[in-house]
Protein backbone atom coordinates (compact mmCIF):
# COMPACT_ATOMS: atom_id res chain seq x y z
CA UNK A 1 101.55 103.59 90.70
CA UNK A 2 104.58 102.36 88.42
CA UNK A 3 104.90 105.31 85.89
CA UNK A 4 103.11 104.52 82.50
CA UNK A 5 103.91 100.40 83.43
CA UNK A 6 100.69 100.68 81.32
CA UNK A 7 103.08 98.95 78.32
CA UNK A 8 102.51 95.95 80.17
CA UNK A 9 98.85 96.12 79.97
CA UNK A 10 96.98 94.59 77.10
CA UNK A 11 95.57 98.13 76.07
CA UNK A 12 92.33 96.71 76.52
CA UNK A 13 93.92 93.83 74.33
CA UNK A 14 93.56 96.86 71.07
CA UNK A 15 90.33 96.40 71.35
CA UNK A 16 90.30 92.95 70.02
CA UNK A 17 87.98 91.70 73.20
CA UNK A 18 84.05 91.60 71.80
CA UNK A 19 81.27 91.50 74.22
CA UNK A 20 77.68 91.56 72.71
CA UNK A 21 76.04 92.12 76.28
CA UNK A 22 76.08 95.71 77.23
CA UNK A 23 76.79 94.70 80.84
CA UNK A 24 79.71 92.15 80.17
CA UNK A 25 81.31 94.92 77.83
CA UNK A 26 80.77 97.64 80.68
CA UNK A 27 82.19 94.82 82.94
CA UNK A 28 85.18 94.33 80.75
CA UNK A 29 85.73 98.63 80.30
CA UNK A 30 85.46 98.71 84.35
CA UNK A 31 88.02 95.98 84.75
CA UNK A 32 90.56 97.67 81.98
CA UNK A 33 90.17 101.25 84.05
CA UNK A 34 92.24 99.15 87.10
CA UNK A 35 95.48 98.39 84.21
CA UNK A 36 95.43 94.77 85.97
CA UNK A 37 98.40 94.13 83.84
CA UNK A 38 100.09 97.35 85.71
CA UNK A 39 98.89 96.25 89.30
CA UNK A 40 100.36 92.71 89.05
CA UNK A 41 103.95 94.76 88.82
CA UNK A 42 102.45 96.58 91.99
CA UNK A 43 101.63 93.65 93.70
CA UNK A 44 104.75 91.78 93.03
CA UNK A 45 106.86 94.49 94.61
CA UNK A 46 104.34 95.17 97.38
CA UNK A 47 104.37 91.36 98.42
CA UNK A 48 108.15 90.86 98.32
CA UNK A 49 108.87 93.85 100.00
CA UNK A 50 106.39 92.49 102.52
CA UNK A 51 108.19 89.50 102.91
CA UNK A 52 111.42 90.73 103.31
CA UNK A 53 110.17 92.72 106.70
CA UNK A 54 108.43 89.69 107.83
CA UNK A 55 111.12 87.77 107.71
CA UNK A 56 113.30 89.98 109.84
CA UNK A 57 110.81 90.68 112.69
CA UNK A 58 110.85 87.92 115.59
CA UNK A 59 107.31 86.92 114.73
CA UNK A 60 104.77 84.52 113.41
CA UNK A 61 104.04 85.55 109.58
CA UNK A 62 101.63 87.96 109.72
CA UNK A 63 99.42 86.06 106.36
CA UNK A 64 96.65 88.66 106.90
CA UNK A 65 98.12 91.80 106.71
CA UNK A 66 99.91 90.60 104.24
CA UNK A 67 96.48 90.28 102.21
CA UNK A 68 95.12 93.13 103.23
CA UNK A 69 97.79 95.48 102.13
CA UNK A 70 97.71 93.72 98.90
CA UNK A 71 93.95 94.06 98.59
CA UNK A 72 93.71 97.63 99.84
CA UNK A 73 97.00 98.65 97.73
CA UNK A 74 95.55 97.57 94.35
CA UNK A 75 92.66 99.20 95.13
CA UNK A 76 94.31 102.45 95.32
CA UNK A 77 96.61 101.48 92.16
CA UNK A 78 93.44 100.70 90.17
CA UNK A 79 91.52 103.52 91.13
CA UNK A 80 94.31 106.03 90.38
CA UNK A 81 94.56 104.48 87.06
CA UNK A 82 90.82 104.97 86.47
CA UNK A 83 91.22 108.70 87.12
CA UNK A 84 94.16 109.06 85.47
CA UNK A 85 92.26 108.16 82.59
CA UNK A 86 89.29 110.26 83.28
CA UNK A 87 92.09 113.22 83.14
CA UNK A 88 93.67 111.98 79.66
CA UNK A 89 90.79 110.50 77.80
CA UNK A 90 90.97 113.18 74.98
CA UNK A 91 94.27 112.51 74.66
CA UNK A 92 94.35 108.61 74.68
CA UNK A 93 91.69 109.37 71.71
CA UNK A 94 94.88 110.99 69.61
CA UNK A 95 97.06 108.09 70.20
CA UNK A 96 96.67 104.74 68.50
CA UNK A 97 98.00 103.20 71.22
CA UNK A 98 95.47 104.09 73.95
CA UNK A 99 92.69 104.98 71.36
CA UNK A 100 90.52 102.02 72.24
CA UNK A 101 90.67 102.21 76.27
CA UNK A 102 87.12 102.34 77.80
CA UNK A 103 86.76 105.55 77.98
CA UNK A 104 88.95 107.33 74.21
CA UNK A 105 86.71 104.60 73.03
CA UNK A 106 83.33 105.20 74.03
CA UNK A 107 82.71 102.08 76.13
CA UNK A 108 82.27 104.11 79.46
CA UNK A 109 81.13 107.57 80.27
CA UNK A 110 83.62 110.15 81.91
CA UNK A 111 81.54 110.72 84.52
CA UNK A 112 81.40 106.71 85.45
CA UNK A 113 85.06 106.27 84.99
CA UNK A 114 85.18 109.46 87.47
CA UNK A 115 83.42 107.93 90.37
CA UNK A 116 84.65 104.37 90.25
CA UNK A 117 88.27 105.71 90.06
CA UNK A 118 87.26 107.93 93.22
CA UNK A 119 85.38 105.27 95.02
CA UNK A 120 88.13 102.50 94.94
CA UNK A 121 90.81 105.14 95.59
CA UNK A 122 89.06 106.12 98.62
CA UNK A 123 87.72 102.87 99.70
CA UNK A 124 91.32 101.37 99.58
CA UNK A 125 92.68 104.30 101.71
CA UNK A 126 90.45 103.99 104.24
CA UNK A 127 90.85 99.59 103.88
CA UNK A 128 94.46 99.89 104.50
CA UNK A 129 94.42 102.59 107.36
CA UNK A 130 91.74 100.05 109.19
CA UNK A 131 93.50 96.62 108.34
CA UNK A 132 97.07 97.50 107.75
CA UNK A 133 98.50 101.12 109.25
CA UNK A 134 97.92 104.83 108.93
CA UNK A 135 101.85 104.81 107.53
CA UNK A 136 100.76 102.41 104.85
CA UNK A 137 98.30 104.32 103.93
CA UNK A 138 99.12 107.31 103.89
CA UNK A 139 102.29 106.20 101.61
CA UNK A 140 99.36 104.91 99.16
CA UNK A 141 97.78 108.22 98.87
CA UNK A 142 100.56 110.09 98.78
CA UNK A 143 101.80 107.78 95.73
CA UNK A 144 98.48 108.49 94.29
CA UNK A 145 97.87 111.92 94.84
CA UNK A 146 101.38 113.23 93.68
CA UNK A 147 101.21 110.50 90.25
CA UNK A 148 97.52 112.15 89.34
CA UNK A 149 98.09 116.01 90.39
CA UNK A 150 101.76 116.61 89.46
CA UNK A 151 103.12 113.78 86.93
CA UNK A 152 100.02 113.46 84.67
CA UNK A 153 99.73 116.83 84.17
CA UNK A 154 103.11 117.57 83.52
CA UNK A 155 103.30 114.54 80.75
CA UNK A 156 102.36 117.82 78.86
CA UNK A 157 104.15 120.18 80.05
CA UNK A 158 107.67 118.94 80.34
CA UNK A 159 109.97 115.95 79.48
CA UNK A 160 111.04 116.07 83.23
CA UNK A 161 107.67 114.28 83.82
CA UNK A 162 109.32 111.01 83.99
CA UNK A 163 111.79 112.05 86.75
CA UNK A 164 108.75 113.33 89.10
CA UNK A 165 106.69 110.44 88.20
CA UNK A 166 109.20 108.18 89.41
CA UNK A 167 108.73 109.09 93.09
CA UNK A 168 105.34 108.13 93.37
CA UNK A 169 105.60 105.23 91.25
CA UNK A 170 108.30 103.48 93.21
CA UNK A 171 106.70 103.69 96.60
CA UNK A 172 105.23 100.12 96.61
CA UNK A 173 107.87 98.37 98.16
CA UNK A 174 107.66 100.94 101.11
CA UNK A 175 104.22 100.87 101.54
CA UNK A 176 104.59 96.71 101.92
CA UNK A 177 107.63 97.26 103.91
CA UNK A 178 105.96 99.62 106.58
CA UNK A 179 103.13 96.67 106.06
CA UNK A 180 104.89 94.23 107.92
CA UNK A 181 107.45 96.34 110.22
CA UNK A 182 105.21 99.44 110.79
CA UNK A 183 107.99 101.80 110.22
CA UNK A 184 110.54 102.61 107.34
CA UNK A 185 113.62 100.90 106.95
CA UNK A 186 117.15 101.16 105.20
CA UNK A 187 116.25 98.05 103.13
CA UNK A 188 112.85 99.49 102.28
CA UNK A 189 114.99 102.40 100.65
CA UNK A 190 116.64 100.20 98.72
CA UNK A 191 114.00 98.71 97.26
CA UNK A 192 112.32 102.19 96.62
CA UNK A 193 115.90 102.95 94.58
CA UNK A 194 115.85 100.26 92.82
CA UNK A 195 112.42 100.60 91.54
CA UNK A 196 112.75 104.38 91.08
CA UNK A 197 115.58 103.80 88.74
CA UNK A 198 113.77 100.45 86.83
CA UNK A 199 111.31 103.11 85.21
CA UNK A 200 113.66 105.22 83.54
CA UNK A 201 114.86 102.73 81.05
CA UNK A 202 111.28 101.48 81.03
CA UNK A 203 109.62 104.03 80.10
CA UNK A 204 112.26 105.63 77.34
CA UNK A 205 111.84 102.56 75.95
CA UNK A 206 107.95 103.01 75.73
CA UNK A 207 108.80 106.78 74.67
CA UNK A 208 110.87 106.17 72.43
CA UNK A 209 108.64 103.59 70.14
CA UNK A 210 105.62 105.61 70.01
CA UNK A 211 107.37 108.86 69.83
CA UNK A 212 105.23 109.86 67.17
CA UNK A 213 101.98 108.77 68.79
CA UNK A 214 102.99 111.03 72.02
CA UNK A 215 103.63 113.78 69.60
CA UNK A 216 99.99 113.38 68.16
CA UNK A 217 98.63 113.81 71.85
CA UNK A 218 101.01 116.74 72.82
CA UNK A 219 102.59 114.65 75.20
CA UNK A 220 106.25 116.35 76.10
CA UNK A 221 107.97 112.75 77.34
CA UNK A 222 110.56 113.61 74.98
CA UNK A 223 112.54 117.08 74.24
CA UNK A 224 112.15 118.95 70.31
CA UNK A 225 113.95 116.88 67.55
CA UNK A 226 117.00 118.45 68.26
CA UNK A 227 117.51 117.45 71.71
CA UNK A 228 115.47 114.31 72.20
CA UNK A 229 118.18 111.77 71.28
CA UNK A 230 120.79 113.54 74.17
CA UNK A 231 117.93 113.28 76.51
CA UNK A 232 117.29 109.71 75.48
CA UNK A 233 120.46 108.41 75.96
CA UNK A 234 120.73 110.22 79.48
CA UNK A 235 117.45 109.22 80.26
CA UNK A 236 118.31 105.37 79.68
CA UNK A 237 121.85 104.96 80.48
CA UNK A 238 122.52 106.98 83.45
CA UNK A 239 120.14 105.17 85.95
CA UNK A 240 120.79 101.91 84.42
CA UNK A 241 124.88 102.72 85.16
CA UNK A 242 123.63 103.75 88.68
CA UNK A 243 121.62 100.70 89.41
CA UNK A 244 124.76 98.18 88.92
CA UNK A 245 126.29 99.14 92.58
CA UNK A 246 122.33 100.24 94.10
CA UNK A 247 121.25 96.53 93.41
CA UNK A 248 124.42 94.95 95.44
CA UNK A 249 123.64 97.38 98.24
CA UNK A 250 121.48 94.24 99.77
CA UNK A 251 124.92 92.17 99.72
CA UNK A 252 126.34 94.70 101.40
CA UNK A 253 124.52 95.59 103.71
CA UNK A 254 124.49 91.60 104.91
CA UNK A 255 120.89 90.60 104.35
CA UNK A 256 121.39 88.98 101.03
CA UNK A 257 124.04 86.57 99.60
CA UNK A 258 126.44 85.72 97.09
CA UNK A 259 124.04 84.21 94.31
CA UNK A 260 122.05 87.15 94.33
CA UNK A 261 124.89 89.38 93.91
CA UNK A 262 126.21 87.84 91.16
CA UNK A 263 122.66 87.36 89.74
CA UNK A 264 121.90 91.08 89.96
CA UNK A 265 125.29 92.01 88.73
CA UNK A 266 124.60 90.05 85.59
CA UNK A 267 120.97 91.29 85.17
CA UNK A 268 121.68 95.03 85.26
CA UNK A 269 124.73 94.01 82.79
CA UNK A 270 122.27 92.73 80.49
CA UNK A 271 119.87 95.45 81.23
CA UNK A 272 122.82 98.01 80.49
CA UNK A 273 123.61 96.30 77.32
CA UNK A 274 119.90 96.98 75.48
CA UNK A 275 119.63 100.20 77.15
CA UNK A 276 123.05 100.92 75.52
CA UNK A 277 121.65 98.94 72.01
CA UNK A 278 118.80 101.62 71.95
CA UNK A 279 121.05 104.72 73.28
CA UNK A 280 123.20 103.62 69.69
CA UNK A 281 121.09 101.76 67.30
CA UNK A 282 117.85 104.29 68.22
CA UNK A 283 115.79 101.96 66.58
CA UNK A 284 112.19 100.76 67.19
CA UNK A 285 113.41 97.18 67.72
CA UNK A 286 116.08 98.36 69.83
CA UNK A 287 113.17 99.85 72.24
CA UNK A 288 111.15 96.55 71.76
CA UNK A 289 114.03 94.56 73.20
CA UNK A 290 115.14 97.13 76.36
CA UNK A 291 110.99 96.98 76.97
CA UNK A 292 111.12 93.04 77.10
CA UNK A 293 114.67 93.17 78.84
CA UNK A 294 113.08 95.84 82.16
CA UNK A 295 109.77 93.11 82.56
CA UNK A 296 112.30 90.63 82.87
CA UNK A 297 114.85 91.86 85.04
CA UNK A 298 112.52 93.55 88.06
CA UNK A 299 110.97 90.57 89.08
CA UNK A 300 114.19 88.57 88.64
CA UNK A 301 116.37 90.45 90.72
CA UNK A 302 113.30 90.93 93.52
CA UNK A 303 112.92 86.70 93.39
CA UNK A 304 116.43 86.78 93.55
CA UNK A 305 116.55 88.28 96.55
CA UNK A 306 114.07 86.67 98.27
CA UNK A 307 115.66 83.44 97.65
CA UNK A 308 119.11 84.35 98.77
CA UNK A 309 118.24 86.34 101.71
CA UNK A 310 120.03 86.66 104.51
């Protein structure tokens, strides 16, 4: 669900996993369909968001449903990312980087990729709405729906992708928020912001290092040659300037403390800095670093706040 998180995935390791048995290597090619790499991000935020709402509701904690909406969440996640590749396999066959996923490779057929994508989608929708909520899940499929019939598509269509893809892929937190509280909350929001703003560095960073591989798919992330480096820097600085005051909102709003607001602050400085190194330097190593610097800072500003809660 986090828009193309899939830089944290191993690729299907480039391809460097061997499996002589035909069923281990289908095995592996079903297993690299679900990005595990991706849904570990979706997890994280899913869980902590969870927590947070547990921890303000006058109650024992709820351990269950707190499985449960992780189980039936990455189901979703992993399914959608099994379609999602069902849609773009003749593209991820044009691009080095994807070239040797299950199915631009050959390991799986489109039609099995297809169904397995469709059956854990479904399966988790139906797993959350029986175990967790109908709010839950229906934030799940909307996440899913909208990332695999409006922001895939559009990867080719428009550099705006990454703006609508952002919606869908920030809804984790809410759908572990609405988990534990069974109804949306200001500090759910919050967490949706900053996650909807994390990707936009993120991904430019991704973008931007295999610009030329994107261009050998006809993938539109990024404008014409003449406007791609304004729409870079906009891209990457603007919601990284934004998400200095969004991630002391918690502070603010009294359910967080002093140590994390001076640990965020000095995160998204240090975020802001490589985003601002790449915005400059536009350099492939400059890219490298603000990729490296956004897996670090989401989960340290979202431990962060768990441990200085309010």
């Amino acid at each position: 669900m986090v828009v193309e998180a899939s830089a944290l995935s191993l690729e299907f390791q480039n391809g460097r996993r061997r499996h002589n048995s035909p069923f281990l290597k289908a095995l592996a090619g079903y297993w690299a369909l679900t990005k595990p790499e991706v849904n570990a991000l979706v997890a994280v935020t899913v869980g902590i968001a969870f927590l947070m709402a547990s921890a303000r509701e006058p109650r024992h904690f709820p351990a269950l449903i707190l499985v449960n909406v992780l189980f039936g969440t990455l189901m979703i996640s992993g399914g959608s990312s099994a379609l999602n590749q069902y849609i773009e396999r003749r593209f991820d066959a044009r691009m080095r980087r994807t070239s040797r996923r299950p199915l631009a490779s050959g390991i799986l057929k489109p039609g099995e990729a297809f169904y397995f994508g469709l059956l854990l989608s479904a399966t988790g929708a139906v797993y959350l709405a029986v175990t967790v909520n109908t709010l839950a899940a229906t934030l799940a499929v909307v996440a899913s729906v909208s990332y695999l019939l409006f922001y895939t598509p559009l990867k080719r269509i428009t550099p705006l992708c990454t703006l609508v893809g952002a919606f869908p892929g920030a809804m984790p937190p809410l759908i572990g928020w609405v988990a534990a509280s069974g109804h949306l909350q200001l500090e759910g929001w919050v967490l949706y912001s900053l996650l909807f703003l994390w990707q936009f560095p993120h991904f430019m960073a991704i973008a931007w290092m295999y610009r030329e591989d994107y261009e050998r798919a006809c993938y539109r992330v990024l404008p014409s040659r003449s406007g791609r480096i304004p729409f870079m820097m906009w891209q990457t600085m603007l919601p990284l300037l934004i998400a200095i005051p969004v991630c002391l909102v918690p502070t603010f709003l009294g359910y967080a403390g002093r140590l994390y607001a001076g640990g965020a602050f000095l995160l998204s400085c240090l975020f802001l800095y490589y985003g601002a190194r790449l915005a400059i330097t536009r350099t492939n190593s400059a890219a490298r670093r603000l990729l490296f610097a956004s897996i670090v800072y989401l989960p340290a500003v979202l431990a962060l706040l768990m441990l200085d809660r309010s």
